[in-house]
Every structure is written in C-alpha cells, then in structure tokens.
PDB file of N, CA and C in Angstrom:
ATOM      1  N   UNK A   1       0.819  -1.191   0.000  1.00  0.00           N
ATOM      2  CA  UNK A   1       0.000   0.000   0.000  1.00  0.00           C
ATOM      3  C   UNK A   1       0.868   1.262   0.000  1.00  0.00           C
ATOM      4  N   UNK A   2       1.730   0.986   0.753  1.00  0.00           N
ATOM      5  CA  UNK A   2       2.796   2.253   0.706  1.00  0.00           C
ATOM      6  C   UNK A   2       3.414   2.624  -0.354  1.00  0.00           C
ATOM      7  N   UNK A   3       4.022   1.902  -1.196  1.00  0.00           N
ATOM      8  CA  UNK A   3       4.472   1.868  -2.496  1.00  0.00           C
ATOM      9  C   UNK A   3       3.643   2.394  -3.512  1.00  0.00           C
ATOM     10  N   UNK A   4       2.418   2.155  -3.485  1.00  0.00           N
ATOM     11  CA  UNK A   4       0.951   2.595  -4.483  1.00  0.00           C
ATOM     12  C   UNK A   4       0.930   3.914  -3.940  1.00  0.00           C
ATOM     13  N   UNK A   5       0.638   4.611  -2.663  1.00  0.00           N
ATOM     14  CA  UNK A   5       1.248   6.232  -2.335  1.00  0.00           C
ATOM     15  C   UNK A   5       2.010   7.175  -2.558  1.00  0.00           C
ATOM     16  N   UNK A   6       3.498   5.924  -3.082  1.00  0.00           N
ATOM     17  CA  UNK A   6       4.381   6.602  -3.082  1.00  0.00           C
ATOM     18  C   UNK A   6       4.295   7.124  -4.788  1.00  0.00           C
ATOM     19  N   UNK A   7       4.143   5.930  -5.370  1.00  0.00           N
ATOM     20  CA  UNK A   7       4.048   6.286  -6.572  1.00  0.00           C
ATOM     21  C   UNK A   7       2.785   7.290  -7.330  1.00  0.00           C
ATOM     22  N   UNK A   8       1.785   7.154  -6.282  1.00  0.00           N
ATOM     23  CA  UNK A   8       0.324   8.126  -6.560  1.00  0.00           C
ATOM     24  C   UNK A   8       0.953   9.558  -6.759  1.00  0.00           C
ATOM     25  N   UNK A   9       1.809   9.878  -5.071  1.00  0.00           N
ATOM     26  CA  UNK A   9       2.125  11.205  -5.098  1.00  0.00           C
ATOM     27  C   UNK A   9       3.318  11.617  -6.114  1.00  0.00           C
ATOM     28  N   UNK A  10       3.690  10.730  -6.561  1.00  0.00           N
ATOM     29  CA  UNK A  10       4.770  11.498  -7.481  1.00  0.00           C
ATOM     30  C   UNK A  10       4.121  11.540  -8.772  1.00  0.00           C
ATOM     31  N   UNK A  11       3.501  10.729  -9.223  1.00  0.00           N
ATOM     32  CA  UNK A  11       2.307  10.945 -10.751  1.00  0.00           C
ATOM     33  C   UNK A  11       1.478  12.164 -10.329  1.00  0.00           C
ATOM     34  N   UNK A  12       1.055  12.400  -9.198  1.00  0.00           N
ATOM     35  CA  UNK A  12       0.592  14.028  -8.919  1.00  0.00           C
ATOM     36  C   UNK A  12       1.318  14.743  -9.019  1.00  0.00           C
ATOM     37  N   UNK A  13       2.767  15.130  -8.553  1.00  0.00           N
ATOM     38  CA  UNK A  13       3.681  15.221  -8.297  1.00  0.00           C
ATOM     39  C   UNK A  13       4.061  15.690  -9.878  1.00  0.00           C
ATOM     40  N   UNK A  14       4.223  15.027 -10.730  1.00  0.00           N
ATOM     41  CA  UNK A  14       4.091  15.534 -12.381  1.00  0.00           C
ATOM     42  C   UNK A  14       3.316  16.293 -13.094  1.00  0.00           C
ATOM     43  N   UNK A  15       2.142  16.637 -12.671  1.00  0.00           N
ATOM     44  CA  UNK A  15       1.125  17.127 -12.827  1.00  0.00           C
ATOM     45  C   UNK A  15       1.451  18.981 -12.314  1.00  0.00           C
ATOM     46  N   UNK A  16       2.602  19.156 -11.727  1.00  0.00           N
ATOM     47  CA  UNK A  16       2.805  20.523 -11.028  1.00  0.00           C
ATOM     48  C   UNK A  16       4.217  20.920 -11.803  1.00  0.00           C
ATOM     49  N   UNK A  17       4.793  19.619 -12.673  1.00  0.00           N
ATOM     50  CA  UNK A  17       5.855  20.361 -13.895  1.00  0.00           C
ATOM     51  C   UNK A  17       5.748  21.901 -13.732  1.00  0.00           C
ATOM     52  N   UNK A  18       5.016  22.515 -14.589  1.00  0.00           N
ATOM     53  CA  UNK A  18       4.638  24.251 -15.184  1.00  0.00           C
ATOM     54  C   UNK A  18       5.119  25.004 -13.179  1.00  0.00           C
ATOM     55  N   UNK A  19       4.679  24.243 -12.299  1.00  0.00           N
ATOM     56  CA  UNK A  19       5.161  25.334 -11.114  1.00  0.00           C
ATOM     57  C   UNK A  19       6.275  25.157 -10.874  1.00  0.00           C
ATOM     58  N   UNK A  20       7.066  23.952 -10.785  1.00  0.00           N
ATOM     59  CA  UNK A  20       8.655  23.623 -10.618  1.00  0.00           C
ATOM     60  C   UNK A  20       9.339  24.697 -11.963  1.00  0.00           C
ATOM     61  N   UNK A  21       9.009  24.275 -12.851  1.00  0.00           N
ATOM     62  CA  UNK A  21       9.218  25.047 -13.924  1.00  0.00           C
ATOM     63  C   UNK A  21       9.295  26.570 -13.637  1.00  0.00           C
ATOM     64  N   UNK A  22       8.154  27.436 -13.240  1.00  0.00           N
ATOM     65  CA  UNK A  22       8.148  28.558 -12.797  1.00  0.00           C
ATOM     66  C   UNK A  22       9.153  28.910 -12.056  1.00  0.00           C
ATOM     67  N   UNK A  23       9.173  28.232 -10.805  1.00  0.00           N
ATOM     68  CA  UNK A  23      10.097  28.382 -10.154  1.00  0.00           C
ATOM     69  C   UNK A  23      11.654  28.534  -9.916  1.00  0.00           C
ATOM     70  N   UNK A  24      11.874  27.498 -10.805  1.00  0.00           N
ATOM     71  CA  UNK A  24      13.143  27.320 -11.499  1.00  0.00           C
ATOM     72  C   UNK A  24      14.015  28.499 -12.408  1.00  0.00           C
ATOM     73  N   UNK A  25      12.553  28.979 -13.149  1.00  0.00           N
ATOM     74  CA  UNK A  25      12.884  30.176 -13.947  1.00  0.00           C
ATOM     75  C   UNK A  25      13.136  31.657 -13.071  1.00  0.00           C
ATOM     76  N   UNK A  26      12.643  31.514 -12.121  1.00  0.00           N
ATOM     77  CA  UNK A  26      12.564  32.957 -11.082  1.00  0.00           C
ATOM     78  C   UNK A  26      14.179  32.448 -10.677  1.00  0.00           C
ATOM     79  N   UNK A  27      14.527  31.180 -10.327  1.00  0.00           N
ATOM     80  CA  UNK A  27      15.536  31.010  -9.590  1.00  0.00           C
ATOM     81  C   UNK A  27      16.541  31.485 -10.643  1.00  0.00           C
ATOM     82  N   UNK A  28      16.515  31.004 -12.070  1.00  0.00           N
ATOM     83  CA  UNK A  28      17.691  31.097 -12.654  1.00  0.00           C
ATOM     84  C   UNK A  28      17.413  33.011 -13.014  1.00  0.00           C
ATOM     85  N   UNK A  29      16.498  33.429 -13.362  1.00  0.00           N
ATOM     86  CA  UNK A  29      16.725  35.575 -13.598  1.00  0.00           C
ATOM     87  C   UNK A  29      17.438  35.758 -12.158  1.00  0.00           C
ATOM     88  N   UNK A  30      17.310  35.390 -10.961  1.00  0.00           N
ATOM     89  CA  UNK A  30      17.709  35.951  -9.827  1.00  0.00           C
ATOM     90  C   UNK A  30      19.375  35.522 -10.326  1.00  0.00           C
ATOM     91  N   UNK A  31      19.623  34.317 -10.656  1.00  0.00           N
ATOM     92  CA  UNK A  31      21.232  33.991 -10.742  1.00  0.00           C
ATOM     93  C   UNK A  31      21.569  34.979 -11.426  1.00  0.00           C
ATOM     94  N   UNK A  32      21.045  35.161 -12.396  1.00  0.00           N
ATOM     95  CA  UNK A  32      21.664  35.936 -13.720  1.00  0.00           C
ATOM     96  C   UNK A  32      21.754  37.515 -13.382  1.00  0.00           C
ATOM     97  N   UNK A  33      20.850  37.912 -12.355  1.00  0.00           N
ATOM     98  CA  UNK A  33      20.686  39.270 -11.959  1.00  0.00           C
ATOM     99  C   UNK A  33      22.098  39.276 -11.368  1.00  0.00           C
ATOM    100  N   UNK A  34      22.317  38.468 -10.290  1.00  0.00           N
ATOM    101  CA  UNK A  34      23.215  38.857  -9.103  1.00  0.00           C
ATOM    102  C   UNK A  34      24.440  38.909 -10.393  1.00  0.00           C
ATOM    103  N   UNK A  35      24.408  37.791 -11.251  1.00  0.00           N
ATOM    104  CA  UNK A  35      25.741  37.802 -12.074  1.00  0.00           C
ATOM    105  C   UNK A  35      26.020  39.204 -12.778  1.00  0.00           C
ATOM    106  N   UNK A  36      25.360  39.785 -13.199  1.00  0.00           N
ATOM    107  CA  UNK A  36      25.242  41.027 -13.878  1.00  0.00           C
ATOM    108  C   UNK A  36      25.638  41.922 -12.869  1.00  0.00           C
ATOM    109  N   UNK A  37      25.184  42.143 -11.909  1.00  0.00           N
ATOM    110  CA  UNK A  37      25.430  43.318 -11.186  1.00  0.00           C
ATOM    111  C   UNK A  37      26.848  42.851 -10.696  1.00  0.00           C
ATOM    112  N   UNK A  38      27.318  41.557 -11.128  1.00  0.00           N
ATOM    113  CA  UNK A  38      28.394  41.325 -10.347  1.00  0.00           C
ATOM    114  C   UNK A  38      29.706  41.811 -11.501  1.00  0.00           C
ATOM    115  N   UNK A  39      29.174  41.683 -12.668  1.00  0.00           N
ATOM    116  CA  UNK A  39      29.799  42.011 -13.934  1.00  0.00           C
ATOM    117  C   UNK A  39      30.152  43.688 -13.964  1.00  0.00           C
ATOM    118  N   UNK A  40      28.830  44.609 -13.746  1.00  0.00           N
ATOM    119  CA  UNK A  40      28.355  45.838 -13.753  1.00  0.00           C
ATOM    120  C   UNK A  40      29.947  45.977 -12.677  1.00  0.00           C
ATOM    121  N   UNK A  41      30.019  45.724 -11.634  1.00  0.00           N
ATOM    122  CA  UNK A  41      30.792  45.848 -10.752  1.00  0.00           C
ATOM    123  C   UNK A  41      32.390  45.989 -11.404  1.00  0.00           C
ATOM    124  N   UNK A  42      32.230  45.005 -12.024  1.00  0.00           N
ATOM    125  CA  UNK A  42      33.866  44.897 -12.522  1.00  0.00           C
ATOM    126  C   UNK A  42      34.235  45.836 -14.025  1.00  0.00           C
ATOM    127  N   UNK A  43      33.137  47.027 -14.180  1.00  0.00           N
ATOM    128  CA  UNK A  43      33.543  47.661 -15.079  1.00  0.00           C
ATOM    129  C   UNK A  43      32.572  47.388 -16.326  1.00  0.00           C
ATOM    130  N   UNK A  44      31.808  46.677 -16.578  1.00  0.00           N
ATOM    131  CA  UNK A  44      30.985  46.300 -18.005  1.00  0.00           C
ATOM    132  C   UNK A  44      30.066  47.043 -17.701  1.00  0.00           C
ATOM    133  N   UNK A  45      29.824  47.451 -19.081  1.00  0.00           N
ATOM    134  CA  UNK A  45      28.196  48.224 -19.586  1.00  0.00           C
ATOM    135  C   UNK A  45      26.926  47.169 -19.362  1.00  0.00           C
ATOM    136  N   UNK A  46      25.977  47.427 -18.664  1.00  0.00           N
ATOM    137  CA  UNK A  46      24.973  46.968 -18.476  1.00  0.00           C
ATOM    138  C   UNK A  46      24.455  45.443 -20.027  1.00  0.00           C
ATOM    139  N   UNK A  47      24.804  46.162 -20.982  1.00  0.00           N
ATOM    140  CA  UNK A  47      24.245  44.901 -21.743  1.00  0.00           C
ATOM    141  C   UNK A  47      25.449  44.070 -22.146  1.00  0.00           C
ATOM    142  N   UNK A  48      26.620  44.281 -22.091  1.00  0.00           N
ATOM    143  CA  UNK A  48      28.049  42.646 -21.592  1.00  0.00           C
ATOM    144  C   UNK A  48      27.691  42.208 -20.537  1.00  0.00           C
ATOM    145  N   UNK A  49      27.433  43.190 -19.636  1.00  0.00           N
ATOM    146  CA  UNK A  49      26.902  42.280 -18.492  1.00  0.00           C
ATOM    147  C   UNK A  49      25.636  41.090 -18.605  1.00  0.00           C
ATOM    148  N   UNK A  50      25.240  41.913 -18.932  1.00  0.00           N
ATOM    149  CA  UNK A  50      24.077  40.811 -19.065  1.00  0.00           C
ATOM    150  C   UNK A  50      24.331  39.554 -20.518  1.00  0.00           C
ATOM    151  N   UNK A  51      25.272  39.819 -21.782  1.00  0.00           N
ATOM    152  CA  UNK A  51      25.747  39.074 -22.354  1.00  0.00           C
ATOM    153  C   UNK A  51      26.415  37.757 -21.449  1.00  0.00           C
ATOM    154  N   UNK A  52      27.372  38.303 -21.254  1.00  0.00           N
ATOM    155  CA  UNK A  52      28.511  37.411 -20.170  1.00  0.00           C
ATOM    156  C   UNK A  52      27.538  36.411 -19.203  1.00  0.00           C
ATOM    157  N   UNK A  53      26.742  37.410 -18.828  1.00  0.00           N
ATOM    158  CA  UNK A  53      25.899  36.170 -17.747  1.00  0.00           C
ATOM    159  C   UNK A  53      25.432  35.338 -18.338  1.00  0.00           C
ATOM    160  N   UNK A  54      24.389  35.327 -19.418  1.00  0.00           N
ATOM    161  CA  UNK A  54      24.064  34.392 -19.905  1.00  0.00           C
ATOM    162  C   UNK A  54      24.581  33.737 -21.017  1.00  0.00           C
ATOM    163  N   UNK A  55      25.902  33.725 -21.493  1.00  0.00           N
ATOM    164  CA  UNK A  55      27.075  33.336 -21.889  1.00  0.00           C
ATOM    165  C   UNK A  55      27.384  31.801 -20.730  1.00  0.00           C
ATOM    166  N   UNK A  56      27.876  32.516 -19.457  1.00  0.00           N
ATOM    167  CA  UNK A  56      28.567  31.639 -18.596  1.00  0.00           C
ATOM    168  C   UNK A  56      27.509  30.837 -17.875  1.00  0.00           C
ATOM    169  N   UNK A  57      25.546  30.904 -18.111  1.00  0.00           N
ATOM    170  CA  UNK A  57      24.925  30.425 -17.380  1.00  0.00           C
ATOM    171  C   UNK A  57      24.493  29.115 -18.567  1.00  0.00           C
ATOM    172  N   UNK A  58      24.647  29.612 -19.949  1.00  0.00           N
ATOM    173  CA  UNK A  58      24.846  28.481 -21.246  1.00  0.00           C
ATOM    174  C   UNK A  58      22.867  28.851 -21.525  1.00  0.00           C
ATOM    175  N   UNK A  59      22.198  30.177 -20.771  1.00  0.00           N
ATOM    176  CA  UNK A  59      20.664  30.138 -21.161  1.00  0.00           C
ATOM    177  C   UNK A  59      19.869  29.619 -20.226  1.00  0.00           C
ATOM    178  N   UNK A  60      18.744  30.415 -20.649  1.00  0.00           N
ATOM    179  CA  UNK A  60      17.714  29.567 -19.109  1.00  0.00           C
ATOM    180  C   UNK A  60      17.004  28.857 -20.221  1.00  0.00           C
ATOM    181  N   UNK A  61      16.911  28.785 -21.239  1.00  0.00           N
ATOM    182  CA  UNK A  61      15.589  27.455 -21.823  1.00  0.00           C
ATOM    183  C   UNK A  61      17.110  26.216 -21.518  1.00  0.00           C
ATOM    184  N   UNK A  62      18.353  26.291 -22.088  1.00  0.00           N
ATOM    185  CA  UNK A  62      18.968  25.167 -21.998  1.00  0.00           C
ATOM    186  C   UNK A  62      19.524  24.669 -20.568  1.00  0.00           C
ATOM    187  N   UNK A  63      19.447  25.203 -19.834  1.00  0.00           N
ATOM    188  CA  UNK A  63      19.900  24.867 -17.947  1.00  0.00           C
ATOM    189  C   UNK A  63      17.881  24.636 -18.256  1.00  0.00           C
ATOM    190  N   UNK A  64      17.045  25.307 -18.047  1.00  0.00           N
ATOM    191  CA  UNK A  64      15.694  24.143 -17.374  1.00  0.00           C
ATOM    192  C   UNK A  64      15.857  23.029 -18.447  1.00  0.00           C
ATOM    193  N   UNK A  65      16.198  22.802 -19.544  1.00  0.00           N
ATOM    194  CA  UNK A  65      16.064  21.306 -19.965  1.00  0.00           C
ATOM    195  C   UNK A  65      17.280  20.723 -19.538  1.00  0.00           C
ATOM    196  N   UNK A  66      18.158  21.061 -19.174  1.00  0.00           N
ATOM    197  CA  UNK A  66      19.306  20.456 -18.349  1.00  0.00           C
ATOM    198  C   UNK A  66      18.359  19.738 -17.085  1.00  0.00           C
ATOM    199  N   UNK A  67      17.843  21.076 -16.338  1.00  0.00           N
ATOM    200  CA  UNK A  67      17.241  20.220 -14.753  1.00  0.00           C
ATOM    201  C   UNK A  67      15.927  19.453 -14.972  1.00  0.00           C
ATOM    202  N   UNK A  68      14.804  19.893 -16.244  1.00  0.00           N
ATOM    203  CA  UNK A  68      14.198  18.734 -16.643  1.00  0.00           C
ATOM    204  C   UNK A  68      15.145  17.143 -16.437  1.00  0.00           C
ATOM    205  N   UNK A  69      15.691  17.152 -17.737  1.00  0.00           N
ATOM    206  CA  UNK A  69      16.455  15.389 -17.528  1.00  0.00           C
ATOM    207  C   UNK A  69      16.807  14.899 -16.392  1.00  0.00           C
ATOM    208  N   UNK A  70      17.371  15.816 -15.706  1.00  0.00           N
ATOM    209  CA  UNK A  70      17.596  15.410 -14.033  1.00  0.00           C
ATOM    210  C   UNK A  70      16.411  15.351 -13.462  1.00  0.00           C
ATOM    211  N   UNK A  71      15.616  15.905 -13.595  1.00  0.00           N
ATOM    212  CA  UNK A  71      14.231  15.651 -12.449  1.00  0.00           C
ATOM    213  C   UNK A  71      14.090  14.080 -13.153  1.00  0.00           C
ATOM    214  N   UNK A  72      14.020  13.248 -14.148  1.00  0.00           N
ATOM    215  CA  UNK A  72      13.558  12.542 -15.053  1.00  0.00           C
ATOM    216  C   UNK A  72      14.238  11.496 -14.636  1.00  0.00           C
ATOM    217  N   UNK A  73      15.595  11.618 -14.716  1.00  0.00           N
ATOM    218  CA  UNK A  73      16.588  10.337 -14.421  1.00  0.00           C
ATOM    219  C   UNK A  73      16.322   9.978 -13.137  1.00  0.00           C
ATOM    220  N   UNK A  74      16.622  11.220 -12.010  1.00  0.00           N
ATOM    221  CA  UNK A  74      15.550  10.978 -10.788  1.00  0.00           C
ATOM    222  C   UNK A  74      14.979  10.188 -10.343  1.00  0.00           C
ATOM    223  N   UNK A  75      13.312  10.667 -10.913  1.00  0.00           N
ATOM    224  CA  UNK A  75      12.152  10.014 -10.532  1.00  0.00           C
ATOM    225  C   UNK A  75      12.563   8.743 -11.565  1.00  0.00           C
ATOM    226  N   UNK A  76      12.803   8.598 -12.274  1.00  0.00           N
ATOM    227  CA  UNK A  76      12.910   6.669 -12.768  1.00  0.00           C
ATOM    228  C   UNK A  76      13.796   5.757 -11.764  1.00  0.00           C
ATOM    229  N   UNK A  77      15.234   6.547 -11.390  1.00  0.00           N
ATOM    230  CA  UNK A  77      16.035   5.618 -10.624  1.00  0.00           C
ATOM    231  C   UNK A  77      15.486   5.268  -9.612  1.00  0.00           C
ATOM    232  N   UNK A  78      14.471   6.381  -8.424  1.00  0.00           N
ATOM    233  CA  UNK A  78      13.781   6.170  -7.599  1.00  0.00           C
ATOM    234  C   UNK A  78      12.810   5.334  -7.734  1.00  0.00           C
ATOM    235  N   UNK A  79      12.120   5.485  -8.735  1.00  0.00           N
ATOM    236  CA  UNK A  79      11.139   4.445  -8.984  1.00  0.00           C
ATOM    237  C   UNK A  79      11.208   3.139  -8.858  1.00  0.00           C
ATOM    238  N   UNK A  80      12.493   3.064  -9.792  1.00  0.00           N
ATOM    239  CA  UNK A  80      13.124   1.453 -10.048  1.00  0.00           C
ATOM    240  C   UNK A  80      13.414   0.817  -8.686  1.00  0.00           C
ATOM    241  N   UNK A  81      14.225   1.651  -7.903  1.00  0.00           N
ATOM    242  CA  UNK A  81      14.963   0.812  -6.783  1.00  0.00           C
ATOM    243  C   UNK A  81      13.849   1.100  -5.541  1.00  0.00           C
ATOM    244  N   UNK A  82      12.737   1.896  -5.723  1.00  0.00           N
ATOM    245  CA  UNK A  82      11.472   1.097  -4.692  1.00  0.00           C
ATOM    246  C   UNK A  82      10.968   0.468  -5.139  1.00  0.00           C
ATOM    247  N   UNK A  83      10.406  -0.213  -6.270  1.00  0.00           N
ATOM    248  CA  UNK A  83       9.829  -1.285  -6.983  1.00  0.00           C
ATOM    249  C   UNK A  83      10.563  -2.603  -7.051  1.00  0.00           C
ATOM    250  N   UNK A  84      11.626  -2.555  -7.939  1.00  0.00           N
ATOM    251  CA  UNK A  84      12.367  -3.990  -8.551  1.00  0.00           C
ATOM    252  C   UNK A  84      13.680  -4.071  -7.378  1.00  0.00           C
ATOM    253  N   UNK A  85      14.202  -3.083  -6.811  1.00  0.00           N
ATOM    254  CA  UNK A  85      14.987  -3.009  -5.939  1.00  0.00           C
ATOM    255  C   UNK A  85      14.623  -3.539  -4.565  1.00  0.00           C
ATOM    256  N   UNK A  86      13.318  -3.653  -4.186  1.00  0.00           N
ATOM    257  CA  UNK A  86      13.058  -4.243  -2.907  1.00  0.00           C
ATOM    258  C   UNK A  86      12.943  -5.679  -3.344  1.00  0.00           C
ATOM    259  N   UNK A  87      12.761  -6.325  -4.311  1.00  0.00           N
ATOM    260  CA  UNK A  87      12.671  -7.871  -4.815  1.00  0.00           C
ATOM    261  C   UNK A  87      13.271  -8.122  -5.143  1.00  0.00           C
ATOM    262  N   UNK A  88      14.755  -8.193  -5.203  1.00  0.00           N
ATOM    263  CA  UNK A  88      16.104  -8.561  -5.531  1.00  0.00           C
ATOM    264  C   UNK A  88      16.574  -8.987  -4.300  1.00  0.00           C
TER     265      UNK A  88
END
C-alpha cells in the first residue's frame, strides 16, 4: 500500500511540472541578476553584463532542460529501486 502512495504522489507530483518550472525560472533571472550586477561591478556596460551572464549560465531554456532530464533520471532511478529493488 505504501508503495501505491508513493508512486500516486509522485504521478501528482508531475502534474505541477509548469510550477517547478516557474520556479526554477525565477531562480535562474535571480542567478543571472546577481551575475550582472556582479559584472556591472567589474567595469561592463549593463548589456556585456548581461551578455557574459548568460554566456557563462549556457541560457535559461537550456539549464531548465538540463534540470528537466535530471528531475527525469531521478524520478525513474527512484522508482526502479522502490519497486524492482526491494525484490532482488
């Protein structure tokens, strides 16, 4: 029964993608802010700065599909080794 919970709440748990997502995205403008002002600091014009940051951050669509695959590999390894991993 516990196992059928566990797996309920994480199939819900998928269903909230778009807010992790959101979130993720607020997290990465805040990185990129502090990086900029950290750039601004060392002498760059407001838009190198903001080049450079998202230069050295490689983009926020390609870092969230970076932490997509990781949420992904994740929830499968977890999956696997509470399922087939307790019957071994």
């Amino acid at each position: 029964m516990r196992r059928i919970r566990t797996w309920l709440a994480r199939f819900l748990a998928s269903w909230k993608q778009a807010d992790y997502d959101r979130d993720l995205v607020r997290e990465l403008e805040a990185h990129i802010q502090l990086q900029i002002d950290d750039n601004v600091l060392l002498g760059m014009t407001r838009a190198e700065a903001h080049r450079v940051a998202m230069i050295k951050l490689g983009g926020i669509q390609q870092t969230l599909e970076r932490c997509r695959d990781t949420y992904a590999i994740a929830w499968c390894r977890r999956f696997v080794q509470e399922t087939i991993g307790r019957q071994l």
